[in-house]
C-alpha atoms as a PDB file:
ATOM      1  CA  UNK A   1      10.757 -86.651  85.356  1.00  0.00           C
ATOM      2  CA  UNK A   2      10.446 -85.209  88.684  1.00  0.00           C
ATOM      3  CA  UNK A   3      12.047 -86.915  91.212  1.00  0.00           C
ATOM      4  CA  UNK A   4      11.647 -84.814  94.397  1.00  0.00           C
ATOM      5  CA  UNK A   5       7.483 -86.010  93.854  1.00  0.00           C
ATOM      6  CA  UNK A   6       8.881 -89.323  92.781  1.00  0.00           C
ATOM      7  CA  UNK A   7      11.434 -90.084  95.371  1.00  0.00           C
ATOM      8  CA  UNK A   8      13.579 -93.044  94.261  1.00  0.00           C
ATOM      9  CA  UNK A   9      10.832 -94.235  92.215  1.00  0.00           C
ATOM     10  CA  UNK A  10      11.488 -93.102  88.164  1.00  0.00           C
ATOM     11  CA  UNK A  11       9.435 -93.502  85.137  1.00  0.00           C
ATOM     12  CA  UNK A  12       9.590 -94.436  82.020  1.00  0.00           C
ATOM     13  CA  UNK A  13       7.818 -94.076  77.953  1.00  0.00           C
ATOM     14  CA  UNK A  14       6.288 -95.707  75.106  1.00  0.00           C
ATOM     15  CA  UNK A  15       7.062 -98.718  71.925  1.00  0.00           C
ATOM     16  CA  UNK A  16       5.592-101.095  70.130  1.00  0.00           C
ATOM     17  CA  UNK A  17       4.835-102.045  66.165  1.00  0.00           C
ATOM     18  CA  UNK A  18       2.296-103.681  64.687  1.00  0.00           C
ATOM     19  CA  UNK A  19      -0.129-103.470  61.539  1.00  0.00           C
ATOM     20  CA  UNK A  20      -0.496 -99.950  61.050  1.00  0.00           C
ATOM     21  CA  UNK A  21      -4.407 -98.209  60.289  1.00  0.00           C
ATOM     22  CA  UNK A  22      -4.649 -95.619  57.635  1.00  0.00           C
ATOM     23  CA  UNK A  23      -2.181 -92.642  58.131  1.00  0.00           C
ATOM     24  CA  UNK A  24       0.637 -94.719  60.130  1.00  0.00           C
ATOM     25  CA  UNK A  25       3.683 -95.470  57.611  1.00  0.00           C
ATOM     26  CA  UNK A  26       6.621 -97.264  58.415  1.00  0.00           C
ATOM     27  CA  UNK A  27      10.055 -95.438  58.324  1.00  0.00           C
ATOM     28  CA  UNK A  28      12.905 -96.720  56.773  1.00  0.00           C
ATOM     29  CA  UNK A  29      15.703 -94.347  58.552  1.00  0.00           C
ATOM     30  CA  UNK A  30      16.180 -93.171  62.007  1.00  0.00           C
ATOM     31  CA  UNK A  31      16.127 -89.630  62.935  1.00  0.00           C
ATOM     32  CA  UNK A  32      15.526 -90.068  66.625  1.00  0.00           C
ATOM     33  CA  UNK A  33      19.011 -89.944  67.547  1.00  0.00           C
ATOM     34  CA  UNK A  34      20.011 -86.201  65.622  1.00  0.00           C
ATOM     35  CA  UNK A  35      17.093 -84.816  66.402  1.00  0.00           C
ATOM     36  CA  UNK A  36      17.185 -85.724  70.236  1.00  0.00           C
ATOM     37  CA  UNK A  37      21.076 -83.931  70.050  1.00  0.00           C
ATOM     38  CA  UNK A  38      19.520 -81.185  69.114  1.00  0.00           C
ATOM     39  CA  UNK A  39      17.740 -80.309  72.295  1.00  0.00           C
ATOM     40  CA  UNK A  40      19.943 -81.880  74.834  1.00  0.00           C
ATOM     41  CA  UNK A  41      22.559 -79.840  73.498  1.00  0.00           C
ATOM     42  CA  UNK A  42      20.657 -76.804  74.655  1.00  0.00           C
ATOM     43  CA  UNK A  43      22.507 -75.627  78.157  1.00  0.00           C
ATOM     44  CA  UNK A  44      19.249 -74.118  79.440  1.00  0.00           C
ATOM     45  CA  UNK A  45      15.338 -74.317  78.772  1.00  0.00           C
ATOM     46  CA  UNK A  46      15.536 -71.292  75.909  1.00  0.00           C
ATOM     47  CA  UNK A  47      18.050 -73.442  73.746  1.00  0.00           C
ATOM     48  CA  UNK A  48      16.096 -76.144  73.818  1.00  0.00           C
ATOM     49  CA  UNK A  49      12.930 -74.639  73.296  1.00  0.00           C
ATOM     50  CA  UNK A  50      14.472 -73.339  70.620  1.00  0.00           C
ATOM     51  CA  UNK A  51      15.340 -76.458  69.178  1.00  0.00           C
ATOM     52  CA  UNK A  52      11.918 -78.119  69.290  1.00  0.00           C
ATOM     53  CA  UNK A  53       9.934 -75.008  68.051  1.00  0.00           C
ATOM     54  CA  UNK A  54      12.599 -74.968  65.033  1.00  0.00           C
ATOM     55  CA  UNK A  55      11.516 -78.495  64.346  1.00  0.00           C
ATOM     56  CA  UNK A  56       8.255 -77.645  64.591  1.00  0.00           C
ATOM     57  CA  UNK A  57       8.243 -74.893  62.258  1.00  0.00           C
ATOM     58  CA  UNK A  58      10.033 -76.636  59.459  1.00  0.00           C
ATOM     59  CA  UNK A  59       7.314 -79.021  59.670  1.00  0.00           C
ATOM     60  CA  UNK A  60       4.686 -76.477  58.979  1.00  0.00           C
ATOM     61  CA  UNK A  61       3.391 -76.612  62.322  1.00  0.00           C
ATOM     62  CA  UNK A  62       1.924 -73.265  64.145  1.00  0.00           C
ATOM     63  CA  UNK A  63       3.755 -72.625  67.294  1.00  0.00           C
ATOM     64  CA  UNK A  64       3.594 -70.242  69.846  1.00  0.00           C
ATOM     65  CA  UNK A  65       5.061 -69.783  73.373  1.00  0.00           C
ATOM     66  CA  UNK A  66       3.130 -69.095  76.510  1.00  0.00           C
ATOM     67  CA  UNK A  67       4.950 -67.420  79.166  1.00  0.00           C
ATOM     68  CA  UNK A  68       3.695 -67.916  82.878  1.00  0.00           C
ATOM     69  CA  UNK A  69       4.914 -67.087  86.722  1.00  0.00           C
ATOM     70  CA  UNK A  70       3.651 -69.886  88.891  1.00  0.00           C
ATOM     71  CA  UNK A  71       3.715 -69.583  91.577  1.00  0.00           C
ATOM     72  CA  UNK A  72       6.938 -67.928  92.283  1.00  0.00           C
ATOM     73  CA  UNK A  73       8.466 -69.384  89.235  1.00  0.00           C
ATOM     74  CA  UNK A  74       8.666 -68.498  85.582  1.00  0.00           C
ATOM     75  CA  UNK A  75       8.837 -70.038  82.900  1.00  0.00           C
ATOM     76  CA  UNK A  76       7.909 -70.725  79.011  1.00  0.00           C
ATOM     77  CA  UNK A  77       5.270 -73.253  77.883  1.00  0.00           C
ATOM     78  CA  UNK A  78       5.757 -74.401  73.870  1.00  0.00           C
ATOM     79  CA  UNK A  79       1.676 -75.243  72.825  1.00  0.00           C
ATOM     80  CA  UNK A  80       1.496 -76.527  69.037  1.00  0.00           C
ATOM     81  CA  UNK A  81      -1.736 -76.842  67.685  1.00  0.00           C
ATOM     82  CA  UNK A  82      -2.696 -79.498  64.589  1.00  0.00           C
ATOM     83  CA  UNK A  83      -6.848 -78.626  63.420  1.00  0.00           C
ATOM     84  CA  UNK A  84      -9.026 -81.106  61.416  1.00  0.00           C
ATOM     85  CA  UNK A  85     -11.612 -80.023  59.153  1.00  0.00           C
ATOM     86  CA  UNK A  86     -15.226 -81.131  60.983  1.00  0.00           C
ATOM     87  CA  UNK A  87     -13.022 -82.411  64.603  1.00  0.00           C
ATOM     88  CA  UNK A  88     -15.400 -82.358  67.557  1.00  0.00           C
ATOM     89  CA  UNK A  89     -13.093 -83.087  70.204  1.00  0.00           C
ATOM     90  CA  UNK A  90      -9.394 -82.596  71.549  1.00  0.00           C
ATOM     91  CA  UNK A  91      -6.765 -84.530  72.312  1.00  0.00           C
ATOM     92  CA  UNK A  92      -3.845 -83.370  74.711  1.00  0.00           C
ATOM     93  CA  UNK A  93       0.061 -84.337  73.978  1.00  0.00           C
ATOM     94  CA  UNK A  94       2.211 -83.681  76.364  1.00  0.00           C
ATOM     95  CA  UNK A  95       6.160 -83.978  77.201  1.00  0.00           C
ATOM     96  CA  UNK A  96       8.677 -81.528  79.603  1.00  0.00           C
ATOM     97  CA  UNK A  97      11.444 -80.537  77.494  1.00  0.00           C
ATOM     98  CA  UNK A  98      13.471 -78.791  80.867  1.00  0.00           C
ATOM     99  CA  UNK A  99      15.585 -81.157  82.436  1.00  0.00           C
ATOM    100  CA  UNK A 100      17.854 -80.690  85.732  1.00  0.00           C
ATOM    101  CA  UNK A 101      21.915 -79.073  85.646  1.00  0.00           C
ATOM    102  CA  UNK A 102      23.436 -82.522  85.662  1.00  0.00           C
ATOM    103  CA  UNK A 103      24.001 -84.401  82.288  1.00  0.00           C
ATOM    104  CA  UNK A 104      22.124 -83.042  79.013  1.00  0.00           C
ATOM    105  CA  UNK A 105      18.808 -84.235  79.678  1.00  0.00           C
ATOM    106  CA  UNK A 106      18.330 -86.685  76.665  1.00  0.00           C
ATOM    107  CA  UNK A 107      16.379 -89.135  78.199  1.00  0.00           C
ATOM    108  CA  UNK A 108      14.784 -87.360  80.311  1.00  0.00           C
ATOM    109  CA  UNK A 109      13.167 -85.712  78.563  1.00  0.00           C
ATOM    110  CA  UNK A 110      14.275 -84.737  75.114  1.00  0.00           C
ATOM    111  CA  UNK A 111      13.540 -87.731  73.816  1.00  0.00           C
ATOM    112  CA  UNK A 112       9.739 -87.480  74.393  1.00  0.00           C
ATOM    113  CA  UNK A 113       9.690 -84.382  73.087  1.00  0.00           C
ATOM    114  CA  UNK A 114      11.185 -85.784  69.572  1.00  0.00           C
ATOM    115  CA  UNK A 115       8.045 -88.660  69.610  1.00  0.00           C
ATOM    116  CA  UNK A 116       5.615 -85.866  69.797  1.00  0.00           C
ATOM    117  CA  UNK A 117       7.523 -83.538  67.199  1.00  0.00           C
ATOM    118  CA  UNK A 118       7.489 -86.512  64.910  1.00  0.00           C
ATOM    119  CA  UNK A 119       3.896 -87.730  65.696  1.00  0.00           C
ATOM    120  CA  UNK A 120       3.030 -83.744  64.303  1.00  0.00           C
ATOM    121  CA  UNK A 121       5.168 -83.946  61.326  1.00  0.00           C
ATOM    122  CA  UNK A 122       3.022 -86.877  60.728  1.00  0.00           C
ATOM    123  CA  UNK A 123      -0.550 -85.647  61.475  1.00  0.00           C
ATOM    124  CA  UNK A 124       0.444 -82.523  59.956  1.00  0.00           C
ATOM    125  CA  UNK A 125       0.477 -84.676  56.219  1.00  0.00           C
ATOM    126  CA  UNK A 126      -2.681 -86.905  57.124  1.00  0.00           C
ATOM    127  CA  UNK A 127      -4.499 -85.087  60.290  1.00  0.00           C
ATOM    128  CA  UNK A 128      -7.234 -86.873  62.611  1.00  0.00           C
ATOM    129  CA  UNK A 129     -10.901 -87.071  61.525  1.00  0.00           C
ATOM    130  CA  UNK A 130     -12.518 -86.415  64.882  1.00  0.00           C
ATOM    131  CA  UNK A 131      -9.817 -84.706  66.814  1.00  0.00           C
ATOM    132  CA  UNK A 132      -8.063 -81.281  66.846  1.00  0.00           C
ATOM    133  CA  UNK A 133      -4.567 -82.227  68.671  1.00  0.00           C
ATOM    134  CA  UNK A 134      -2.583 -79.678  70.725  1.00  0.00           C
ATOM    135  CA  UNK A 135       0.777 -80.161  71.786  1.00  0.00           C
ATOM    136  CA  UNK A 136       2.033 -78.755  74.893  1.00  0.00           C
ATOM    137  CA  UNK A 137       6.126 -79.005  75.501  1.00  0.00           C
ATOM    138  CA  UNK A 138       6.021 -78.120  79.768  1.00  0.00           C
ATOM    139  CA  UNK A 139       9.143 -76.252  81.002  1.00  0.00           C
ATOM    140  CA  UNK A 140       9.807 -76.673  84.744  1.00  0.00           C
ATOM    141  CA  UNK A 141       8.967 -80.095  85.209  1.00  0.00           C
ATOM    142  CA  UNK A 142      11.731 -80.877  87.279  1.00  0.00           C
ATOM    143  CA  UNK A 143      10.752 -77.640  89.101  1.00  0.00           C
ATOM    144  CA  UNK A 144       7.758 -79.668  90.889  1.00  0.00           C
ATOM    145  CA  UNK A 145       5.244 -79.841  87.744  1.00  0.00           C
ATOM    146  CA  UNK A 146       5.721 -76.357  87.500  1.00  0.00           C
ATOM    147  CA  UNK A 147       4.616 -75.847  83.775  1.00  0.00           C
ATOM    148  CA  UNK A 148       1.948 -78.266  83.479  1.00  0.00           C
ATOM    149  CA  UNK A 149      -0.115 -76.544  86.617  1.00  0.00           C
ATOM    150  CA  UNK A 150       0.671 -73.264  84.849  1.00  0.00           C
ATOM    151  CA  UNK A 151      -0.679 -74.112  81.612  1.00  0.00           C
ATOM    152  CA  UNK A 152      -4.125 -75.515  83.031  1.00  0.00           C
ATOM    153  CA  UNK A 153      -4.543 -72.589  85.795  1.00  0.00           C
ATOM    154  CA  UNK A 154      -3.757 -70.457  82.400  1.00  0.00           C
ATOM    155  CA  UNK A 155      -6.536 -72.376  80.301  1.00  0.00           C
ATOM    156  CA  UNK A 156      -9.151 -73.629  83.074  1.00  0.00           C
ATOM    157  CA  UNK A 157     -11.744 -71.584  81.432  1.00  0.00           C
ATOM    158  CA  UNK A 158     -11.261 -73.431  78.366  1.00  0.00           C
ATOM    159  CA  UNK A 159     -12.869 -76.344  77.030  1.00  0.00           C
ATOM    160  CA  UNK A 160     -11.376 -79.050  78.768  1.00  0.00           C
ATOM    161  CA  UNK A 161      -9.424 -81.862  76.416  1.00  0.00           C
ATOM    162  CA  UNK A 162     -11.125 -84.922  75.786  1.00  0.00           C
ATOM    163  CA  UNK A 163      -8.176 -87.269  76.455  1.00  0.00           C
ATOM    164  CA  UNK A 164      -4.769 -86.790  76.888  1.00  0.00           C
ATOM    165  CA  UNK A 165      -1.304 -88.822  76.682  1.00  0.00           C
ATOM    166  CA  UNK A 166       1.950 -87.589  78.332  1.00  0.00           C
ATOM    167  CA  UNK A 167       5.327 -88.715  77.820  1.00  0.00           C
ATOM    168  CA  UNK A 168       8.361 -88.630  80.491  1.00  0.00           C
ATOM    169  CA  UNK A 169      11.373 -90.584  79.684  1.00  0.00           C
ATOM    170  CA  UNK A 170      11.417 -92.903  76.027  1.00  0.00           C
ATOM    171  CA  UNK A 171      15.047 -93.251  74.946  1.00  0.00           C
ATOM    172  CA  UNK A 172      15.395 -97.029  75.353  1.00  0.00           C
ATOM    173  CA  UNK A 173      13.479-100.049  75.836  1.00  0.00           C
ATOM    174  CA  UNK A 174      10.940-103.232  75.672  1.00  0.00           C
ATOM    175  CA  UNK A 175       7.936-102.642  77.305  1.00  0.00           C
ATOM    176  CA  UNK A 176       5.295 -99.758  77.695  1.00  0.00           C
ATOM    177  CA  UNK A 177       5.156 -98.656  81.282  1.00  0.00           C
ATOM    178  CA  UNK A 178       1.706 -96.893  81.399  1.00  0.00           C
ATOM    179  CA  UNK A 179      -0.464 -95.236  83.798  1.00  0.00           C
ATOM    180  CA  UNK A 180      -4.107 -95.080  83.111  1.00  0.00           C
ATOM    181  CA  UNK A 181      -6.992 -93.026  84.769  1.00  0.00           C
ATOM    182  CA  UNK A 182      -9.071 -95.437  83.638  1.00  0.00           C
ATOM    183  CA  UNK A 183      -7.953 -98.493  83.448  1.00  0.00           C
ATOM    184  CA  UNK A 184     -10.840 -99.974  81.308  1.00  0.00           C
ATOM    185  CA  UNK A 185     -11.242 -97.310  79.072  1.00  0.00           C
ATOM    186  CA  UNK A 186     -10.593 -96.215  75.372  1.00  0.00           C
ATOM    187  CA  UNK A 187      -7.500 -94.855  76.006  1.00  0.00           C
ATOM    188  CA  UNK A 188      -5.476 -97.992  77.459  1.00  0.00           C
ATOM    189  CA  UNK A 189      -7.834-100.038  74.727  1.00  0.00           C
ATOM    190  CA  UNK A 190      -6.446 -98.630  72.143  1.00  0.00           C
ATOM    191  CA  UNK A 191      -2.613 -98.855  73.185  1.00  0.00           C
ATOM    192  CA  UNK A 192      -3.257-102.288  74.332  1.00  0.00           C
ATOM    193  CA  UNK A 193      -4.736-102.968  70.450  1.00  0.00           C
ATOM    194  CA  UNK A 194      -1.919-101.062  68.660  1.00  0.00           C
ATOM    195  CA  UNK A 195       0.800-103.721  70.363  1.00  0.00           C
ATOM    196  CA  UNK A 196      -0.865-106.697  69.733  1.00  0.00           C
ATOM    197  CA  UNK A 197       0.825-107.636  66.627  1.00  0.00           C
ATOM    198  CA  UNK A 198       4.206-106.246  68.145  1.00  0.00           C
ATOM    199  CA  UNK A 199       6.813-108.142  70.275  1.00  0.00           C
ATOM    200  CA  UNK A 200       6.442-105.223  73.189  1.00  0.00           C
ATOM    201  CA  UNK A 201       4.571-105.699  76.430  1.00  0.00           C
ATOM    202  CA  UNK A 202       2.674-103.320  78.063  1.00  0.00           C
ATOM    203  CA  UNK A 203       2.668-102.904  81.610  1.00  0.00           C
ATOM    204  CA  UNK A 204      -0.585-100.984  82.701  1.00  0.00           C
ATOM    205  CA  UNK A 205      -1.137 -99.793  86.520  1.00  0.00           C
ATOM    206  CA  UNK A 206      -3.866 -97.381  87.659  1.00  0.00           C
ATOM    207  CA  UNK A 207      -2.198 -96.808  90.611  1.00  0.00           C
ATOM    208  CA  UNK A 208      -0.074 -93.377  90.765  1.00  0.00           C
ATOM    209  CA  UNK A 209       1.346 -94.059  94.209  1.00  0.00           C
ATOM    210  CA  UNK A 210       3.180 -96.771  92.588  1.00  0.00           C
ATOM    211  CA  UNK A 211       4.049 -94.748  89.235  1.00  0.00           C
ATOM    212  CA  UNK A 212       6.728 -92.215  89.233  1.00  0.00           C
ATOM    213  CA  UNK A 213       5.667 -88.428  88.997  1.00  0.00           C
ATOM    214  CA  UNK A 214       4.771 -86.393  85.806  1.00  0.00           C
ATOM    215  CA  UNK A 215       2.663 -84.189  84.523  1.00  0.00           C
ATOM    216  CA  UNK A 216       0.157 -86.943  83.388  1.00  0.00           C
ATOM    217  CA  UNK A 217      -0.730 -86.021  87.090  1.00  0.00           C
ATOM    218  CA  UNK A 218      -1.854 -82.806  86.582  1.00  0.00           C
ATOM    219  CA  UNK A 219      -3.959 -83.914  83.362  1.00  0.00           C
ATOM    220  CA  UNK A 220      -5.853 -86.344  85.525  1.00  0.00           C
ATOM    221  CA  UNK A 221      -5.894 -83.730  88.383  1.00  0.00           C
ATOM    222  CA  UNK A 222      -8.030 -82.091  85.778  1.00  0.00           C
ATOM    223  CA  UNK A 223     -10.266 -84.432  85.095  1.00  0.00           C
ATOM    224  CA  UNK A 224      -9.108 -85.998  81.920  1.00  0.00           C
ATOM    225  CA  UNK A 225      -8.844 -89.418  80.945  1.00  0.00           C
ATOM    226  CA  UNK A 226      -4.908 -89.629  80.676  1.00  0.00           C
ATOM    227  CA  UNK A 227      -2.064 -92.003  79.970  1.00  0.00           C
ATOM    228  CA  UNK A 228       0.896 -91.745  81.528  1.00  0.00           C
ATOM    229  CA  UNK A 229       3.310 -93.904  78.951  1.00  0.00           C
ATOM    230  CA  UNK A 230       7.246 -94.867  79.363  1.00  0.00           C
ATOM    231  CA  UNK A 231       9.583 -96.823  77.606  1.00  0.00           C
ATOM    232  CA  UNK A 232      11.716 -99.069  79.694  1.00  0.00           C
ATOM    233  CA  UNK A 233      13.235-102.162  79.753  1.00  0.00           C
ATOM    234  CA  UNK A 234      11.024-104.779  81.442  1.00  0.00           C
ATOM    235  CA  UNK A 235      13.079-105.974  84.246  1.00  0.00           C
ATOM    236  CA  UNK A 236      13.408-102.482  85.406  1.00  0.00           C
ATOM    237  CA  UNK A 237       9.736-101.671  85.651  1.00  0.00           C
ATOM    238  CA  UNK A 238       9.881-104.616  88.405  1.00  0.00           C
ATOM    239  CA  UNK A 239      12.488-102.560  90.101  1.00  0.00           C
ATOM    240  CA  UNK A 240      10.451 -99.395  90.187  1.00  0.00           C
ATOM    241  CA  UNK A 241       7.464-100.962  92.025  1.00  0.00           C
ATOM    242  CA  UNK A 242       9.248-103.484  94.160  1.00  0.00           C
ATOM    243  CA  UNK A 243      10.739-100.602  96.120  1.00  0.00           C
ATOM    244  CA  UNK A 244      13.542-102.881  97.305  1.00  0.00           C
ATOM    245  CA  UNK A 245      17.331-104.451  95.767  1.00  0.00           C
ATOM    246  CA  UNK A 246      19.261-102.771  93.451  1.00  0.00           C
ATOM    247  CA  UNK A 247      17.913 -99.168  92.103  1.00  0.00           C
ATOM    248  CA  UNK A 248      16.587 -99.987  88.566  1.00  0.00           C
ATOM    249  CA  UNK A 249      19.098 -98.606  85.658  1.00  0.00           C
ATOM    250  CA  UNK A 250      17.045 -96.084  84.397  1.00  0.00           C
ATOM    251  CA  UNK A 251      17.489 -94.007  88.091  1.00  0.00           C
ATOM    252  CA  UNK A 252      21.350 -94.278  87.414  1.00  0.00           C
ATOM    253  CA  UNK A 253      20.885 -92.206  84.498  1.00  0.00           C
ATOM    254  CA  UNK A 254      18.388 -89.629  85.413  1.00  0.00           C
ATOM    255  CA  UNK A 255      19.370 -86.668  86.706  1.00  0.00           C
ATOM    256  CA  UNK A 256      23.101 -87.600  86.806  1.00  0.00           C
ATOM    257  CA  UNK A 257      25.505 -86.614  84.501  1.00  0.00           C
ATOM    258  CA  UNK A 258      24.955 -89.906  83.162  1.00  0.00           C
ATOM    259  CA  UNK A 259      21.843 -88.720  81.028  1.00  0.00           C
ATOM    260  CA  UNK A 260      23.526 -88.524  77.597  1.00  0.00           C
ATOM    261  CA  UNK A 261      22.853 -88.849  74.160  1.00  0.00           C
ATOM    262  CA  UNK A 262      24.810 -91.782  74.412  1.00  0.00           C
ATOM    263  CA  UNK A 263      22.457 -93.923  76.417  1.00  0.00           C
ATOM    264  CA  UNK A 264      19.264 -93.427  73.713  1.00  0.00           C
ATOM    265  CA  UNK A 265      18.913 -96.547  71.480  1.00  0.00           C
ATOM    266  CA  UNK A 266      17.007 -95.298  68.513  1.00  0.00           C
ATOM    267  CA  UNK A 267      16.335 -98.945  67.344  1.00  0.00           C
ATOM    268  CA  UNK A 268      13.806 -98.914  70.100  1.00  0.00           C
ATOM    269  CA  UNK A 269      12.594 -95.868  69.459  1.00  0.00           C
ATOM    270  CA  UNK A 270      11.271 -96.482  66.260  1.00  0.00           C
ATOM    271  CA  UNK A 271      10.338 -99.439  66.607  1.00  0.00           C
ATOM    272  CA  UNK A 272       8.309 -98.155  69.416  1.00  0.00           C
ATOM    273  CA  UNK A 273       6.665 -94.850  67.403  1.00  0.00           C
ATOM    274  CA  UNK A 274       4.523 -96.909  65.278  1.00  0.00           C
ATOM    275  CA  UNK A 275       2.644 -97.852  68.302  1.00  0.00           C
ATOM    276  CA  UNK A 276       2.065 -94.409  69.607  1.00  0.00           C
ATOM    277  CA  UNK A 277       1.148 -93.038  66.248  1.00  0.00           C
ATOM    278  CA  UNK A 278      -1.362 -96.304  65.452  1.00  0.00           C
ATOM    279  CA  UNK A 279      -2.981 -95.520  69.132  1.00  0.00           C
ATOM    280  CA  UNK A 280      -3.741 -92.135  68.119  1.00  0.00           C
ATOM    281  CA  UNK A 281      -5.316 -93.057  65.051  1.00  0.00           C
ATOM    282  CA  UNK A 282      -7.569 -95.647  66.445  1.00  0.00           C
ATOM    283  CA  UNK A 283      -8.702 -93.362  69.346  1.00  0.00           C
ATOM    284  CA  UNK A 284      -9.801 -90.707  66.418  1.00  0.00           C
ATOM    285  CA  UNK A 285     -11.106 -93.941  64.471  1.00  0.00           C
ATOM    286  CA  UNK A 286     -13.618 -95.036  67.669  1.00  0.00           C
ATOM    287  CA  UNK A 287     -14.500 -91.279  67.911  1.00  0.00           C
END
């Protein structure tokens, strides 16, 4: 997450369970926790690209890498692409997997980038109806949104996504922090629906000058509906927008050396992935 958009203010990613629609299947073993270690023990941005396009391609998954100077910067985008037979539309994943020189980067962000390899692995074995999903893994976050701006400046002749979720920050937690761009759309419907059998909150602004900075910014920027989704604890998410007291835990960790491997709880994790995998498969279910 970048904090010198963010200031003090820090973000945070995704959980829930809940009945799960055709495709979702509960896991009975954690991975979260190894496969996390495996990027944050990558010293730079190639090692742990490296790790997450490894992943990837043991999965079955087409990768490539998209290389980009922006604007005096360069860097490497990681874009995964998962096709459905008949799919009409697109839907946008997105996570930075750069992080800054102190600690290893685990929470922020490694451990989004595991949700979305997982959520591939998954649609990989039962893919969307109505959606083709691309995955894009944005190096030089921390750089000022470096990637993401790279990747649509790259691709603005494209057909632009139909919706989009982003993930910054998901090692730990109780409650969905989200940011919508539209607050009463199908995108935040469909979240709010997948945790309504689950003991998680979700905490929904549509605000973004009271949401921390990420590259859900640039998605909306480009005029896609967008969530912006963290998983924190709930009494921190007060902290973020009260702007006053004590600085809310997750900004002790962050971009300190305290951001180790040691500070993810997989428990939450997966108990927070059937949510994000159920939302995806009831946006592709109301088309």
């Amino acid at each position: 997450m970048n904090r010198s958009i963010a200031g003090a203010i820090v973000g945070v990613f995704v959980l829930a369970s809940g009945t799960m629609p055709a495709g979702v299947s509960a896991r009975q073993d954690s991975g979260f926790k190894d496969a996390i270690a495996a990027i944050a023990a990558g010293e730079d941005s190639a090692a742990r690209g490296r790790a997450i396009t490894d992943a990837l391609e043991r999965a079955g998954i087409d990768v490539r890498r998209e290389d980009f100077s922006f604007p005096q910067f360069t860097g490497t985008n990681i874009v995964a692409t998962i096709s459905a037979a008949g799919a009409t539309k697109t839907l946008l994943l997105g996570a930075h997997y750069d992080r800054t020189p102190k600690g290893t980067g685990a929470i922020d962000n490694a451990a989004s980038c595991v949700v979305i390899e997982r959520l591939f692995a998954d649609l990989k074995k039962t893919p969307l109806t109505h959606y083709a999903v691309t995955a894009v893994f944005f190096d030089l976050e921390e750089r000022g949104l470096v990637g993401s701006q790279a990747y649509f400046a790259r691709h603005q002749s494209d057909t632009r996504p139909d919706a989009a979720i982003n993930f910054d920050i998901f090692g730990y937690g109780d409650t969905l922090f989200v940011d919508a761009s539209s607050p009463d759309g199908p995108l935040l419907a469909s979240l709010q629906d997948a945790a309504k059998d689950s003991p998680i909150h979700v905490r929904a602004i549509s605000s973004m000058k009271d949401y921390p900075a990420s590259d859900h910014r640039i998605m909306m920027g480009a005029g896609i509906d967008t969530l912006g989704v963290a998983l924190i604890d709930a009494p921190e998410i007060d902290a973020v927008l009260q702007h006053n007291g004590a600085p809310p835990r997750i900004v002790t960790i962050i971009h300190t050396p305290e951001d180790t491997i040691d500070k993810i709880r997989p428990d939450d994790m997966e108990r927070a992935f059937p949510v994000i995998e159920k939302t995806v498969r009831l946006i592709d279910a109301r088309n």
